[in-house]
N, C-alpha and C. Protein backbone atom coordinates (compact mmCIF):
# COMPACT_ATOMS: atom_id res chain seq x y z
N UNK A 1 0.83 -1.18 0.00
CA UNK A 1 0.00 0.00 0.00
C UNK A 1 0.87 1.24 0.00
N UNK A 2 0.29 2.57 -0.58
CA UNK A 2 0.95 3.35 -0.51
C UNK A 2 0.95 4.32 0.89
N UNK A 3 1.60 5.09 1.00
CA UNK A 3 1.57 6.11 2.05
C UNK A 3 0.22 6.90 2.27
N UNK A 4 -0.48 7.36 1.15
CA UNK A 4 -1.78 8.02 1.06
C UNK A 4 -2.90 7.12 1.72
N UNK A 5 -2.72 5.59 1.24
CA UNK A 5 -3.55 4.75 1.67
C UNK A 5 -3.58 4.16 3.28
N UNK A 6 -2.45 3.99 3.93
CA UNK A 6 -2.20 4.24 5.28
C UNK A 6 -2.56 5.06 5.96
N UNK A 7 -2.30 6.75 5.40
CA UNK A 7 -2.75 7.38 5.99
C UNK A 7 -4.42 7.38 6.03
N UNK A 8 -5.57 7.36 5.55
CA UNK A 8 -6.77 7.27 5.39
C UNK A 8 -7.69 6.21 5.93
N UNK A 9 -6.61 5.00 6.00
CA UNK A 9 -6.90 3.97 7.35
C UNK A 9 -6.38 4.79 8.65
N UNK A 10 -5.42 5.04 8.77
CA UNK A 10 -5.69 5.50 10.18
C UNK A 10 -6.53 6.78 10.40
N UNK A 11 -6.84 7.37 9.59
CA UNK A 11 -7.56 8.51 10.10
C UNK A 11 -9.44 8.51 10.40
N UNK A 12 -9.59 7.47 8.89
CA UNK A 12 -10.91 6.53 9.31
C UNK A 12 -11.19 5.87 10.03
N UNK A 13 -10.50 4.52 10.07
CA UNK A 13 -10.53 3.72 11.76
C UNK A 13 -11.05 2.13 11.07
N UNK A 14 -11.61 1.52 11.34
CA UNK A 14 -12.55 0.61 11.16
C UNK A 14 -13.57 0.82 9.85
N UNK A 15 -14.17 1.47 10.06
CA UNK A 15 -15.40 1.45 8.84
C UNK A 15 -14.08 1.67 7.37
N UNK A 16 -13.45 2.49 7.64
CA UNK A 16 -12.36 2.06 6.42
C UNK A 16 -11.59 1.18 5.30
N UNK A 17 -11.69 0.41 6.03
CA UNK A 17 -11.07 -0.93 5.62
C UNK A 17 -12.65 -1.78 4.51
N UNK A 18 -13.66 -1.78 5.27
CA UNK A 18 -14.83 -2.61 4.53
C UNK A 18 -15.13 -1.21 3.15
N UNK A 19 -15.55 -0.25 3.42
CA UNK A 19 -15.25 0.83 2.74
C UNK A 19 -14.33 1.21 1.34
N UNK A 20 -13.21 0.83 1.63
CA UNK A 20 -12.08 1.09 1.12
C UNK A 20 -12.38 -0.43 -0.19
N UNK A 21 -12.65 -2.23 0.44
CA UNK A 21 -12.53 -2.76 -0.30
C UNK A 21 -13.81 -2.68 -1.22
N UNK A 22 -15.23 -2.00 -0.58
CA UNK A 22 -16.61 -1.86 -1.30
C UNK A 22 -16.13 -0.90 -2.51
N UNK A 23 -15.65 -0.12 -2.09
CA UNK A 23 -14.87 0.56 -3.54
C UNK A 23 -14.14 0.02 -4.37
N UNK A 24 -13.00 -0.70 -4.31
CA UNK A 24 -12.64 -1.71 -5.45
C UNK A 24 -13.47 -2.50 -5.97
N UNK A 25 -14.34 -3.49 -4.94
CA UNK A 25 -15.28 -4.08 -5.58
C UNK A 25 -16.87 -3.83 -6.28
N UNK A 26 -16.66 -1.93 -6.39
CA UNK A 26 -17.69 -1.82 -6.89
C UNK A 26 -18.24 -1.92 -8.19
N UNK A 27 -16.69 -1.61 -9.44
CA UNK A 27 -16.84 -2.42 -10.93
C UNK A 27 -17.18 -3.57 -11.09
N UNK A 28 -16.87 -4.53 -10.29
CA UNK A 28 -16.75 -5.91 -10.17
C UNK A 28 -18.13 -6.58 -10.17
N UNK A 29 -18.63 -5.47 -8.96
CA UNK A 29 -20.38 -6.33 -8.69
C UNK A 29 -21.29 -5.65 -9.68
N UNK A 30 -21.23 -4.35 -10.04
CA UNK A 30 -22.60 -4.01 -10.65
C UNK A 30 -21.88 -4.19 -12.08
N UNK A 31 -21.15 -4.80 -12.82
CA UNK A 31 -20.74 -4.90 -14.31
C UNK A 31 -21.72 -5.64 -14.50
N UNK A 32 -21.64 -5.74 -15.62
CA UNK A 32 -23.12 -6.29 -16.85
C UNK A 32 -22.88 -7.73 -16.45
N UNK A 33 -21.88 -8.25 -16.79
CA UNK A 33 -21.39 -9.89 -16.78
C UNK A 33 -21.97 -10.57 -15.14
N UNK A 34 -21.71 -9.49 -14.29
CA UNK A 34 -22.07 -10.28 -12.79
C UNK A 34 -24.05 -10.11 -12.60
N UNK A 35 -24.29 -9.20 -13.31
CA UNK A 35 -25.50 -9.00 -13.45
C UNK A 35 -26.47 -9.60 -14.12
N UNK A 36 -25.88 -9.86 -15.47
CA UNK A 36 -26.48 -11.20 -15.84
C UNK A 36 -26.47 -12.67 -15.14
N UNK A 37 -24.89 -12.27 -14.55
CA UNK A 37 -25.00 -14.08 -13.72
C UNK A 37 -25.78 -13.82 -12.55
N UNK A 38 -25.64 -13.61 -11.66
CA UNK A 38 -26.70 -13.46 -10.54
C UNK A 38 -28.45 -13.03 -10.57
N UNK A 39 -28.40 -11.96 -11.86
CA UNK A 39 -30.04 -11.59 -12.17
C UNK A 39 -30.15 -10.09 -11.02
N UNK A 40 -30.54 -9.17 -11.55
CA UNK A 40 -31.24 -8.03 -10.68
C UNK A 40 -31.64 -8.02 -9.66
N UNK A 41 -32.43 -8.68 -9.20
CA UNK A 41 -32.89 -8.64 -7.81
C UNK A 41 -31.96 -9.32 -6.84
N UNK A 42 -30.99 -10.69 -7.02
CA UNK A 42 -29.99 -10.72 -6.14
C UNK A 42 -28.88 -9.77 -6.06
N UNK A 43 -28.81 -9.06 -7.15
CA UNK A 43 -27.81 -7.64 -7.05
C UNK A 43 -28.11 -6.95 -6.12
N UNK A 44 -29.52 -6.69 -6.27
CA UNK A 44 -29.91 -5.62 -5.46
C UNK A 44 -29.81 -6.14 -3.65
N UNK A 45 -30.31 -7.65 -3.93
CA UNK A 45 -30.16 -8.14 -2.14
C UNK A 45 -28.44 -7.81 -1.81
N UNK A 46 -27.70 -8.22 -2.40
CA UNK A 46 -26.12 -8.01 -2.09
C UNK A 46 -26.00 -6.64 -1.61
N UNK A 47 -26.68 -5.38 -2.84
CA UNK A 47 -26.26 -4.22 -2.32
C UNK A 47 -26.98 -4.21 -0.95
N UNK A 48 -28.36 -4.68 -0.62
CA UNK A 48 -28.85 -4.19 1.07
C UNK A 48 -28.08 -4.75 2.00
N UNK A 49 -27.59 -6.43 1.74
CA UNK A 49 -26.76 -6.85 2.39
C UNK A 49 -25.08 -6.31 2.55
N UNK A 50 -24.87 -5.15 1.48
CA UNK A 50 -23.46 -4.32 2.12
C UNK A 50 -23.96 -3.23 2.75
N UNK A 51 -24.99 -2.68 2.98
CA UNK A 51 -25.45 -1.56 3.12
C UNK A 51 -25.54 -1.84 5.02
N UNK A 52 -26.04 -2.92 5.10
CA UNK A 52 -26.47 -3.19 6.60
C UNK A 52 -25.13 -3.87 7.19
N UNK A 53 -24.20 -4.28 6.45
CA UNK A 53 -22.94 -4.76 6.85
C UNK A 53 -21.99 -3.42 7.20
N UNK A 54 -22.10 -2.32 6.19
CA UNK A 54 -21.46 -1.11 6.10
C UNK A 54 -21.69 -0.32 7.81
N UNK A 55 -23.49 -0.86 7.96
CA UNK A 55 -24.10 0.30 8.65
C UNK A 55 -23.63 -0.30 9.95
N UNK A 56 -23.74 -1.59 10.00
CA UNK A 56 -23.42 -2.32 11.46
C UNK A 56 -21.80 -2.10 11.95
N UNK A 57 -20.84 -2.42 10.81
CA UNK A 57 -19.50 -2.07 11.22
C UNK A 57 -19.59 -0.01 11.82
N UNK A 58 -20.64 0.37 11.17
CA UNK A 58 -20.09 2.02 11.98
C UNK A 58 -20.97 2.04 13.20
N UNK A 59 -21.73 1.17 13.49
CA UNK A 59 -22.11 1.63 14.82
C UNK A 59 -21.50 0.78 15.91
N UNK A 60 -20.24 -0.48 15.36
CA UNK A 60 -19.86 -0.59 15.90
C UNK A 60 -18.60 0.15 16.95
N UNK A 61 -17.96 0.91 15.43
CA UNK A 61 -17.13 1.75 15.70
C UNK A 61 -17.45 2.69 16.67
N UNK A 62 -18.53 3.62 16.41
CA UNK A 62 -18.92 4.52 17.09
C UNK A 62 -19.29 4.39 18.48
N UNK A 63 -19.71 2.84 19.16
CA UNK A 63 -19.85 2.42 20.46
C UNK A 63 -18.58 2.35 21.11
N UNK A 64 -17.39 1.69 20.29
CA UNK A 64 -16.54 1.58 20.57
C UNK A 64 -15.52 2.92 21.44
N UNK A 65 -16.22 3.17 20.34
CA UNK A 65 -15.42 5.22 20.52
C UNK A 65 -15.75 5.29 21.50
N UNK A 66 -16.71 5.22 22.06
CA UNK A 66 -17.15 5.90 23.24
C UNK A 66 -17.06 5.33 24.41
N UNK A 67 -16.57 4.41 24.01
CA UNK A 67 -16.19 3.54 25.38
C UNK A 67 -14.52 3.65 25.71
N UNK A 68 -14.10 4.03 24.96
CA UNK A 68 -12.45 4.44 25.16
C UNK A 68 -12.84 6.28 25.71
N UNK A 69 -13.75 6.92 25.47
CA UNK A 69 -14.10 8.12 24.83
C UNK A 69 -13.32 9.22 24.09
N UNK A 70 -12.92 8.09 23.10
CA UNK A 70 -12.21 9.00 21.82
C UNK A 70 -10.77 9.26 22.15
N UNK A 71 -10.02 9.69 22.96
CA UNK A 71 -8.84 9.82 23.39
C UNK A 71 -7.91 8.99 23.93
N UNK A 72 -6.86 8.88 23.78
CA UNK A 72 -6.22 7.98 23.95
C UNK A 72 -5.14 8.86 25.37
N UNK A 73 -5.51 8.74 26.53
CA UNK A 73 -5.07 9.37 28.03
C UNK A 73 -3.24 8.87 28.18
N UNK A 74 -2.26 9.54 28.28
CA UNK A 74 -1.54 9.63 28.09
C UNK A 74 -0.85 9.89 29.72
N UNK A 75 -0.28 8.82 30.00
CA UNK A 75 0.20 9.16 31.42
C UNK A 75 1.70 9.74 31.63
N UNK A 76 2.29 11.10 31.89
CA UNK A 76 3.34 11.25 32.06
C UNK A 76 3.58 10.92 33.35
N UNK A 77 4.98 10.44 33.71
CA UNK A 77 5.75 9.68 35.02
C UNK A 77 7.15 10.46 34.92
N UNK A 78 7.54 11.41 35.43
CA UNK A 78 8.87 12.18 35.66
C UNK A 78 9.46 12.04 36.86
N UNK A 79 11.08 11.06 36.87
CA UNK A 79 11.93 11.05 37.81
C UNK A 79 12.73 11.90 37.97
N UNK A 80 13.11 12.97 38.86
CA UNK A 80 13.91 13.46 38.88
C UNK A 80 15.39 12.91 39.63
N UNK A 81 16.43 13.73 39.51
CA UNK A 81 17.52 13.41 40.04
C UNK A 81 17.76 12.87 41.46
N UNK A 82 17.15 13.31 42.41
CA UNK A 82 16.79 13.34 43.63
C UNK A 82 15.88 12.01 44.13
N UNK A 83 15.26 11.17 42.96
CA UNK A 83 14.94 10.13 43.35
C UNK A 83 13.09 10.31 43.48
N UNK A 84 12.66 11.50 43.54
CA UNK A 84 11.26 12.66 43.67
C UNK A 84 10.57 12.37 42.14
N UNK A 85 9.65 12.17 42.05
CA UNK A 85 8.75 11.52 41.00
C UNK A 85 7.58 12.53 40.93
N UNK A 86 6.80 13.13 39.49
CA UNK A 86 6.00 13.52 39.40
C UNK A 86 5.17 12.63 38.66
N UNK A 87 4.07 12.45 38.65
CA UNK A 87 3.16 11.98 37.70
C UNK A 87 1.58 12.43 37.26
N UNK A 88 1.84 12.93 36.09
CA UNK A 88 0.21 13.49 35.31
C UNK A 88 0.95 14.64 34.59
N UNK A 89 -0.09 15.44 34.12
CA UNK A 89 0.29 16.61 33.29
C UNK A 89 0.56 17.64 33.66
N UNK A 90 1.18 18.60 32.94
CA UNK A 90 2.58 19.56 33.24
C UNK A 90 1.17 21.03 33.09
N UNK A 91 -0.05 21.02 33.79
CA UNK A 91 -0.90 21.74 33.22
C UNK A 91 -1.30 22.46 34.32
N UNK A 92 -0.72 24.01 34.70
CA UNK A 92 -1.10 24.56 35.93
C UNK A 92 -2.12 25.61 35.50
């Protein structure tokens, strides 16, 4: 993968990745050739069936989120010379 593409997974998260391959595979499924083989109306079940696959991976994400709540808490631990320890943020 390239650098552009890394970056856009990490900035998306999860829903990215299913996303990312629904887009490659979107020539693939609605071309004439897969359409004739499967017939219209199972096209169309596939598309509800990515649609509710799409929709379920983001609300998974989004529960998820919120259970970390979005931030990733960052513990600073400072020893000084003296053997004297601070710990948390430098925020008066």
């Amino acid at each position: 993968m390239d650098d552009m593409t890394k970056r856009i997974f990490l900035s998306v998260g999860l829903p990215g990745v299913p996303l990312f391959m629904l887009f490659v595979l979107m020539k693939y499924i609605y071309s004439d050739s897969m359409v004739e083989f499967f017939g219209s109306e199972r096209v169309f079940l596939i598309t509800i069936l990515l649609v509710l696959v799409l929709f379920s991976i983001f609300i998974f994400s989004l529960l998820s989120k919120k259970k970390n709540g979005g931030v990733a808490k960052k513990i600073n631990s400072v020893t000084y010379k003296n053997n004297s320890t601070h710990n948390g943020d430098n925020r008066f």
